[in-house]
Each structure stands twice: as structure tokens, then as C-alpha cells.
C-alpha atoms as a PDB file:
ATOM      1  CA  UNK A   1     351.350 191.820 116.364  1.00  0.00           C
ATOM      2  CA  UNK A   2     350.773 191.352 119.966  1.00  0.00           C
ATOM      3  CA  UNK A   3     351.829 194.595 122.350  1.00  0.00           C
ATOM      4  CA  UNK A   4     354.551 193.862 124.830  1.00  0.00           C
ATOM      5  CA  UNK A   5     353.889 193.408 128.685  1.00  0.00           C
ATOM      6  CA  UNK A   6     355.728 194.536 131.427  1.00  0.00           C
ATOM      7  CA  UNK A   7     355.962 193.040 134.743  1.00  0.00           C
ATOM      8  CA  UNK A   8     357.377 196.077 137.044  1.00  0.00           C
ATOM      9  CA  UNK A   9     357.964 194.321 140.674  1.00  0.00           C
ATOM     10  CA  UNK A  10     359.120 196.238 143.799  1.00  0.00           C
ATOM     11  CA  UNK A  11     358.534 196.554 147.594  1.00  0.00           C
ATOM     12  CA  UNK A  12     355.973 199.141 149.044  1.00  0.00           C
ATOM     13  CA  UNK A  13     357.234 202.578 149.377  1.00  0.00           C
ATOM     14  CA  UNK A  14     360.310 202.095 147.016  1.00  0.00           C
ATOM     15  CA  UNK A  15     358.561 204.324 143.820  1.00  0.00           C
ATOM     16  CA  UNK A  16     357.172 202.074 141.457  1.00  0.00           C
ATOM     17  CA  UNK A  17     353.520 203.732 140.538  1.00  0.00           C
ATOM     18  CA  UNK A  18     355.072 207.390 140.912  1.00  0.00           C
ATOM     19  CA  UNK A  19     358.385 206.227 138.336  1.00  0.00           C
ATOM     20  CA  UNK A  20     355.293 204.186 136.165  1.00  0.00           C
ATOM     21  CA  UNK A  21     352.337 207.234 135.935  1.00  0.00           C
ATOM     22  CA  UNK A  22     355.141 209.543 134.946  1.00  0.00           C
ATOM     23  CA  UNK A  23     356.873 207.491 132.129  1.00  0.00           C
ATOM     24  CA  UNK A  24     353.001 206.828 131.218  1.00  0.00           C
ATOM     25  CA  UNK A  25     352.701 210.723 131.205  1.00  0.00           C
ATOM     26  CA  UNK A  26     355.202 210.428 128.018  1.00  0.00           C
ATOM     27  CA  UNK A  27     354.048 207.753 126.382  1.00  0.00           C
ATOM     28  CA  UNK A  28     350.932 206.721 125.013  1.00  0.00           C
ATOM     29  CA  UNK A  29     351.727 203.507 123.296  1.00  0.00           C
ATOM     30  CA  UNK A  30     351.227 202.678 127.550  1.00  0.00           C
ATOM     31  CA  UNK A  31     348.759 200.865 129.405  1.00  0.00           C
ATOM     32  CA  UNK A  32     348.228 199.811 132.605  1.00  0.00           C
ATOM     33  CA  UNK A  33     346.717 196.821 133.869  1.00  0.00           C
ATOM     34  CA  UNK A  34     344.092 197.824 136.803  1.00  0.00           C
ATOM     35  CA  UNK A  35     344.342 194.803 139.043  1.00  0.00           C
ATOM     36  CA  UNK A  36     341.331 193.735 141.134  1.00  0.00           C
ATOM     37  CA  UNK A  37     341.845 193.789 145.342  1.00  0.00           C
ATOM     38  CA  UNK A  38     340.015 193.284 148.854  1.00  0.00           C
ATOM     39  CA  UNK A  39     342.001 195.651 150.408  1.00  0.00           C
ATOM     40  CA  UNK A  40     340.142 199.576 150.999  1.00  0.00           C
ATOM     41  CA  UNK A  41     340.870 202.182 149.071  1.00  0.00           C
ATOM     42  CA  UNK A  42     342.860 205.247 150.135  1.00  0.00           C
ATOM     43  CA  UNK A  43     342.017 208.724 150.414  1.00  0.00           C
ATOM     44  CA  UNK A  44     341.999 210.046 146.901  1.00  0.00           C
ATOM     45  CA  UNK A  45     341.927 206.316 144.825  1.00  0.00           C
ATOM     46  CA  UNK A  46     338.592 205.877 142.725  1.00  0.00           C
ATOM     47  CA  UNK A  47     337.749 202.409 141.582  1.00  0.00           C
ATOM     48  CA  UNK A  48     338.359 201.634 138.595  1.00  0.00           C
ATOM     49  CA  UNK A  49     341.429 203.854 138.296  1.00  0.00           C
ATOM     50  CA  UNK A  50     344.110 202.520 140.696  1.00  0.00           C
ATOM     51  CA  UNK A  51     342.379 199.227 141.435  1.00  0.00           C
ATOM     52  CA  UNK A  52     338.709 197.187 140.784  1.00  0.00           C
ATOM     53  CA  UNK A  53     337.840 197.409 144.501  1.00  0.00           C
ATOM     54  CA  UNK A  54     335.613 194.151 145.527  1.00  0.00           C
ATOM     55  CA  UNK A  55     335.060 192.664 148.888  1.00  0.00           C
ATOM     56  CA  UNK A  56     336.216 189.155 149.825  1.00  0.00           C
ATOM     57  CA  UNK A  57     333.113 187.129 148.207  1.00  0.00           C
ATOM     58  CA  UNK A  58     333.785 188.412 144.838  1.00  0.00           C
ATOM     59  CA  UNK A  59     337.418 187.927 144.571  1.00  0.00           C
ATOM     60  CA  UNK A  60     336.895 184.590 145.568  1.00  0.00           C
ATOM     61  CA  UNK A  61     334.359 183.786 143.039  1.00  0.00           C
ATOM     62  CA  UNK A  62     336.292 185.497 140.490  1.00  0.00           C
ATOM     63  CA  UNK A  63     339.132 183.198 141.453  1.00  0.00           C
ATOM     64  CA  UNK A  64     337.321 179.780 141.372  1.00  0.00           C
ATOM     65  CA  UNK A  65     336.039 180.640 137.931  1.00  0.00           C
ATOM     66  CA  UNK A  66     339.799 181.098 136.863  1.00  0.00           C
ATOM     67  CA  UNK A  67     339.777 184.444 135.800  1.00  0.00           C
ATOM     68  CA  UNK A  68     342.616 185.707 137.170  1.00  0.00           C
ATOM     69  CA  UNK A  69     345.821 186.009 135.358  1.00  0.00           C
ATOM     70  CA  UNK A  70     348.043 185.962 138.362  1.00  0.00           C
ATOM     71  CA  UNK A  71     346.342 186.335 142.249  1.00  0.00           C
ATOM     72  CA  UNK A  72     348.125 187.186 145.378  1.00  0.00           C
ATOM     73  CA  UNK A  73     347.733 187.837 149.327  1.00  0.00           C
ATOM     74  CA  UNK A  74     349.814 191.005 149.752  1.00  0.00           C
ATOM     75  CA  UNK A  75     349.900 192.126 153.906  1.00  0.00           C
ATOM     76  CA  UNK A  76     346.484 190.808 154.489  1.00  0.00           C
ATOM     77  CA  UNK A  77     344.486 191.360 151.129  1.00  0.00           C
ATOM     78  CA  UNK A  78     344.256 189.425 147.767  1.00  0.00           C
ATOM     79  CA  UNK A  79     345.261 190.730 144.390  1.00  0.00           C
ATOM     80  CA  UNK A  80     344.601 189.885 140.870  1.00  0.00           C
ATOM     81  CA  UNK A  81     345.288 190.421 137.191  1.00  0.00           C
ATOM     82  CA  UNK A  82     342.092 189.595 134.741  1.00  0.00           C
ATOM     83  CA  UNK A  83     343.942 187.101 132.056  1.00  0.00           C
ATOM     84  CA  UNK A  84     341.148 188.247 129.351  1.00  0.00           C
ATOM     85  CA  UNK A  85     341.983 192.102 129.787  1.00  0.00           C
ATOM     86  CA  UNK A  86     345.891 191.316 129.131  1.00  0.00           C
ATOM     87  CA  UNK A  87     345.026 189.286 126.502  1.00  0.00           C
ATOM     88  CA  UNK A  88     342.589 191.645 124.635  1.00  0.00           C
ATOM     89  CA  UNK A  89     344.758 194.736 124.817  1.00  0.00           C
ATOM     90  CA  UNK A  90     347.975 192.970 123.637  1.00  0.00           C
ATOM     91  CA  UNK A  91     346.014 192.129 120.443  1.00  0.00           C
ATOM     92  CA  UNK A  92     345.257 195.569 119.569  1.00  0.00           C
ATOM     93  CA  UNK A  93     349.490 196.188 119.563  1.00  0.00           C
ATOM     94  CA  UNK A  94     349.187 198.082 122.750  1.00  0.00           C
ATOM     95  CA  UNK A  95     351.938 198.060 125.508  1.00  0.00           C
ATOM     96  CA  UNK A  96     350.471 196.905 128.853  1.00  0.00           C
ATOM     97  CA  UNK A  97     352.701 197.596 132.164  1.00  0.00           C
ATOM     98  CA  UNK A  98     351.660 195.511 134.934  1.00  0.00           C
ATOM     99  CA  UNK A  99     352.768 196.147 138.234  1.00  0.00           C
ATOM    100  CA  UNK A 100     352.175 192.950 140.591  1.00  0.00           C
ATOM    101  CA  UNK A 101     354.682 192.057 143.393  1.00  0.00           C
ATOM    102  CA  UNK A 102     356.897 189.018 142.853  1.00  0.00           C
ATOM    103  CA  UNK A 103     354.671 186.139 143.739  1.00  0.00           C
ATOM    104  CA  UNK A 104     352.676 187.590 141.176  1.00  0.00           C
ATOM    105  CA  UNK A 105     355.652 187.899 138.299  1.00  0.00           C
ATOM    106  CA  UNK A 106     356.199 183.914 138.848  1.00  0.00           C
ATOM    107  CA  UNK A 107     352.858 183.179 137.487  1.00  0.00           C
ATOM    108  CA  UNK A 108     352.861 185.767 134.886  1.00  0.00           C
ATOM    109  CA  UNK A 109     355.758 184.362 133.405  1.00  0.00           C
ATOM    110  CA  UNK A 110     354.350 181.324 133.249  1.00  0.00           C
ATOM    111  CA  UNK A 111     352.128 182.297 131.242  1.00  0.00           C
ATOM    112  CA  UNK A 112     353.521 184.829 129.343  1.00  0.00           C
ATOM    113  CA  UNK A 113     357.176 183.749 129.002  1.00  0.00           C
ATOM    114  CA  UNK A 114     358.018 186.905 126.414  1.00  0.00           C
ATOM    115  CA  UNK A 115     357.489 189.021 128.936  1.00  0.00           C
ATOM    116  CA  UNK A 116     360.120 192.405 129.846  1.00  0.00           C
ATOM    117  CA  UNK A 117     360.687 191.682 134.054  1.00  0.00           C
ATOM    118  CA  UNK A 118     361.716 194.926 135.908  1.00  0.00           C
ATOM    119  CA  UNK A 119     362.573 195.492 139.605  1.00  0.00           C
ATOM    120  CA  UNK A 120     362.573 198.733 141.169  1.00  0.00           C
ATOM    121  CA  UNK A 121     365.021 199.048 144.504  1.00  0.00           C
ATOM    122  CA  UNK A 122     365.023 201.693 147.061  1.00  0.00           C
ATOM    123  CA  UNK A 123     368.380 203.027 147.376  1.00  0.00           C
ATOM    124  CA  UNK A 124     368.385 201.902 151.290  1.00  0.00           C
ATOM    125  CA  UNK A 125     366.130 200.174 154.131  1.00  0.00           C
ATOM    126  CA  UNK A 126     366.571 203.386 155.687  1.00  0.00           C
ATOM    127  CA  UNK A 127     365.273 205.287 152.624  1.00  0.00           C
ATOM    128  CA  UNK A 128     362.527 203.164 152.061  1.00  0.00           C
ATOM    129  CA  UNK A 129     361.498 203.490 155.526  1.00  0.00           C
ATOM    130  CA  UNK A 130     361.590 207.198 155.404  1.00  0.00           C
ATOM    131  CA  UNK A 131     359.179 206.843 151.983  1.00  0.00           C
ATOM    132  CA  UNK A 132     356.769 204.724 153.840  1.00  0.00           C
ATOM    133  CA  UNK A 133     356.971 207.451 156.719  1.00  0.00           C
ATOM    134  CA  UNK A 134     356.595 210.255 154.635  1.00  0.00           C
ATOM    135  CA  UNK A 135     353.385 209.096 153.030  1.00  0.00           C
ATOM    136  CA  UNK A 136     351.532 209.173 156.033  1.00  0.00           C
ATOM    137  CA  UNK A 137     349.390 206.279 155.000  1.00  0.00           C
ATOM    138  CA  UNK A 138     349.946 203.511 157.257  1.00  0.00           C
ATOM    139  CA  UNK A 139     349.771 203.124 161.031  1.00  0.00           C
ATOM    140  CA  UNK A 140     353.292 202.160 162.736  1.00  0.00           C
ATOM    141  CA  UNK A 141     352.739 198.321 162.585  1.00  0.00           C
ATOM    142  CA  UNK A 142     351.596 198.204 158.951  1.00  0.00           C
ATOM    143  CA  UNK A 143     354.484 200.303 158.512  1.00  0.00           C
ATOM    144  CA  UNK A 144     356.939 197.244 160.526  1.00  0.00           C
ATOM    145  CA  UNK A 145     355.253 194.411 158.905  1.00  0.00           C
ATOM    146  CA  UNK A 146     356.509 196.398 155.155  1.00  0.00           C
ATOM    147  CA  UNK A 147     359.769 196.591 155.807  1.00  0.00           C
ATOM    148  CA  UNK A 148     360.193 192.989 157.110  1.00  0.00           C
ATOM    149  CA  UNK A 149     358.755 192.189 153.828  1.00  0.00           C
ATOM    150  CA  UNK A 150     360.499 194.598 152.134  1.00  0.00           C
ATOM    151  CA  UNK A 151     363.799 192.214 152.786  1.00  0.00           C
ATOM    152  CA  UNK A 152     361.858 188.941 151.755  1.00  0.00           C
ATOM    153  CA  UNK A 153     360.220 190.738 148.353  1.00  0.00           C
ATOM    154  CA  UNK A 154     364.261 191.829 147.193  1.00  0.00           C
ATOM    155  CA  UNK A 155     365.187 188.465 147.913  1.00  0.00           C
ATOM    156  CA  UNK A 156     363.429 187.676 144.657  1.00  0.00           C
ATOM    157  CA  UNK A 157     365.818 190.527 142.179  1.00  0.00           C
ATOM    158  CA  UNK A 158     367.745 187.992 140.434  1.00  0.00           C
ATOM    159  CA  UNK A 159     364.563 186.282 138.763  1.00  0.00           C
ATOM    160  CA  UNK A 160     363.933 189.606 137.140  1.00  0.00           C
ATOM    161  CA  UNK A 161     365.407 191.359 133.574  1.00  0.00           C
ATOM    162  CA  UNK A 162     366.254 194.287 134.949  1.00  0.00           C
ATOM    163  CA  UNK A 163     366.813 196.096 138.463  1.00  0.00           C
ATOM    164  CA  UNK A 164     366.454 199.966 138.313  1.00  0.00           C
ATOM    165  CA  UNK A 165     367.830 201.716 142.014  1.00  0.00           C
ATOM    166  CA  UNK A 166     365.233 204.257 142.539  1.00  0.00           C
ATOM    167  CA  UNK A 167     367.896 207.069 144.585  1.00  0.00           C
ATOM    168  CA  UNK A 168     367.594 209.952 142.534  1.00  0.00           C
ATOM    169  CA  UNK A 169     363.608 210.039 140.547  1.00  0.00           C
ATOM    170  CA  UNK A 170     364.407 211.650 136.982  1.00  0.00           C
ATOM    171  CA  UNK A 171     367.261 209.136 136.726  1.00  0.00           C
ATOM    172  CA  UNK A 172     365.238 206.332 137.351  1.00  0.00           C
ATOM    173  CA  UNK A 173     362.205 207.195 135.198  1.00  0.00           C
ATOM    174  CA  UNK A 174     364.889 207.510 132.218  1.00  0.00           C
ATOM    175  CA  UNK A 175     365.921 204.858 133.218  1.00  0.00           C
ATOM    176  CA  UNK A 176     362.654 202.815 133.168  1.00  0.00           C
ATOM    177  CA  UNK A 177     361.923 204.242 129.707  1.00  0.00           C
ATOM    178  CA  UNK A 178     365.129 203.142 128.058  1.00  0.00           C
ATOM    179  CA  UNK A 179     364.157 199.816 128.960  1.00  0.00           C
ATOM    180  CA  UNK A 180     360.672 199.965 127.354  1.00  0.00           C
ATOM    181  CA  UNK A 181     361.972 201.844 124.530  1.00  0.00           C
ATOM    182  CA  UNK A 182     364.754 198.913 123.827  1.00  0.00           C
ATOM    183  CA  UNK A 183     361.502 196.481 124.093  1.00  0.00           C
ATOM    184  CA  UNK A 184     360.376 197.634 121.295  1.00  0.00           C
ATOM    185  CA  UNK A 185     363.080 197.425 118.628  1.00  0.00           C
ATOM    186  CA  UNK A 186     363.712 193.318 118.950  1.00  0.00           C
ATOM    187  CA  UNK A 187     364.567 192.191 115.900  1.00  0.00           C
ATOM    188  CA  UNK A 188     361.455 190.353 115.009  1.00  0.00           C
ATOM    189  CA  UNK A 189     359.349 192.401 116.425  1.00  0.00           C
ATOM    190  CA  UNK A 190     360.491 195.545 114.292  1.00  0.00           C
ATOM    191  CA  UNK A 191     360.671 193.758 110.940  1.00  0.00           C
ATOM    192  CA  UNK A 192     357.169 192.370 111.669  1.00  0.00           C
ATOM    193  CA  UNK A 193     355.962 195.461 111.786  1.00  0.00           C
ATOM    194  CA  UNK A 194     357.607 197.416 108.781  1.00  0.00           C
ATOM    195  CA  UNK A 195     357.530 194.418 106.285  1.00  0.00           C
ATOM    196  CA  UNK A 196     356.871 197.095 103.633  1.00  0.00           C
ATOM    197  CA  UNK A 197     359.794 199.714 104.673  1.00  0.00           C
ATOM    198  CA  UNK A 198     361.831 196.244 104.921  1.00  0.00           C
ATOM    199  CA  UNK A 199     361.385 195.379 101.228  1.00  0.00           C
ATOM    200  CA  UNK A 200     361.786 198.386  99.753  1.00  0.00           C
ATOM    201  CA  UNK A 201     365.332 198.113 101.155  1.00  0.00           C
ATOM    202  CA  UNK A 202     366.131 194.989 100.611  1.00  0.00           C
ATOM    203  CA  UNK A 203     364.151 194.084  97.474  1.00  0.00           C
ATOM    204  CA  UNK A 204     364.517 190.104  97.083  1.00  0.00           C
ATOM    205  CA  UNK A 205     367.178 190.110  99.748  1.00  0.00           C
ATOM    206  CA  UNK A 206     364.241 190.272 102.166  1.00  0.00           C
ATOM    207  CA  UNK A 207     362.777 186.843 101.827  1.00  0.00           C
ATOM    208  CA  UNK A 208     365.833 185.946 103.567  1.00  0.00           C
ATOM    209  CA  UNK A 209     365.195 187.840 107.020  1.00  0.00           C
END
């Protein structure tokens, strides 16, 4: 049985690696998809762990031999998802959390219509900007160019499963776990897996589910 995928959207600066690593902390039925980007990495990012870090030539290749998944340019760099490595760890049953940005969640769905769609929200444009501030990674204008963005990217909730307000952190990392822990008890999905458990309680009653 194939592991379920996650699409976890969200503008820059609103939380969504720091509310993902720490519900990954608790769980480790979780993967996460290292996506492949042009853009540098920052202080304290190793390749390989928060991104595949390639220059320009190499994306592009990568892209015209159709590897990607999902690809995206994202303030002046390209993103993208290898299809293969999705594909391979869902058939060993393992949970794969992808975090992509929303042009990105359109082609993943087409693809992989079963997927679980969350959006993470800042609580405020104000907020957000202070985030963005706060991490002292950015230069004033990249900092501009995110928040117009920002507005454009949240534009896009409604296409998504579920929306999760990032204002207070522990509440929303619950909150991001509930939804992965529901995930996992469909219907079909837990009889599939427990077809033994299921007919020792049913007997012959079980042919029927």
C-alpha cells in the first residue's frame, strides 16, 4: 500500500518548514521530499538536506528530460520535485510531505489526485512581515517583492484541503498533525492494511467490506 503525500503550501516567512521539521521530530512514519533549486544556499543549509543545490544548466537539463514531478520559478530561481523519488518512497508505505508553493500543488495534483493539500497562513501581513524581518535573511527589496507575493500566493487557499493560521506555533503544529494523523485512518486505507485483524472480527462478514 502506497504511503500518503502531502502537499504543505504557504508564503515565505509564514512557518511552514519550522511547523513541518517539528511534527517530523514526532513522527517517523515522515518524509520529506528534498526538492532540487538554482537559487544559493543560506548560511547553515547543506545540500542534500534542505535542497539538491544545482546551477541553471542542470536544472534545465533535468527538466527537458522530464524528470521533474512539479517545477517552478519562485522570486527569481527554479524549483523542482524528482517524480521517481515520490514514487519510490510511496511504495515502501512511507509518508512523504512535500512542501512546494502553489504553482507547484496544481501540478502535483495532477498527478497525484489522492493527495492531502494543506495551507499554512500567517496570522497577518504585518506578522508575516515582521517574520521575514526577524530572520535577517533577505535584503529590503527581496524582502518587498515577498510580501507582494505573499498576497498573490493566498489568493490560491481555497484550492487547498485544509488552511492551518500559523498565530500561536504549538497550536499550529497540533494542528498540522491532526491532519496527518486523520490521513491515515481512511477507510480503505486502514482495512487494507489490517486485512487479518479485520477477519478475525468479522469472520465471513468481511468479504463484504
Amino acid at each position: 500500500m502506497n504511503g500518503n503525500l502531502f502537499i504543505i503550501a504557504a508564503p515565505s516567512g509564514a512557518g511552514k518548514s519550522s511547523l513541518v521539521n517539528a511534527v517530523m521530530a514526532d513522527d517517523a512514519n515522515l518524509s520529506l521530499s528534498v526538492s532540487y533549486t538554482t537559487r544559493a544556499p543560506r548560511p547553515g543549509e547543506e545540500d542534500g538536506r534542505e535542497y539538491h543545490f544545482v546551477d541553471s544548466a542542470t536544472f534545465l537539463s533535468m527538466l527537458e528530460r522530464a524528470e521533474f514531478l512539479e517545477s517552478a520559478e519562485v522570486h527569481g530561481n527554479h524549483y523542482g520535485t524528482s517524480e521517481k523519488w515520490i514514487s519510490d518512497a510511496r511504495a515502501t508505505g512511507r509518508d512523504i510531505v512535500l512542501e512546494i508553493d502553489w504553482q507547484g500543488a496544481q501540478q502535483v495534483r495532477r498527478v497525484f489526485p489522492e493527495a492531502v493539500n494543506l495551507f499554512i497562513l500567517p496570522p497577518s501581513m504585518t506578522e508575516l512581515e515582521r517574520r521575514l524581518r526577524t530572520r535577517g535573511k533577505d535584503s529590503d527589496d527581496v524582502i518587498r517583492r515577498r510580501l507582494i507575493n505573499a498576497r498573490e500566493e493566498m489568493a490560491h487557499v481555497a484550492e487547498f484541503d485544509y488552511v492551518i493560521i500559523n498565530n500561536e506555533f504549538e497550536t499550529a503544529k497540533q494542528d498540522l498533525a491532526a491532519v496527518i494523523r486523520a490521513s491515515r485512518l481512511h477507510t480503505k486505507d486502514v482495512l487494507a492494511a489490517n486485512t487479518s485483524r479485520i477477519s478475525g472480527l468479522f469472520g465471513n462478514q468481511a468479504n463484504r467490506l
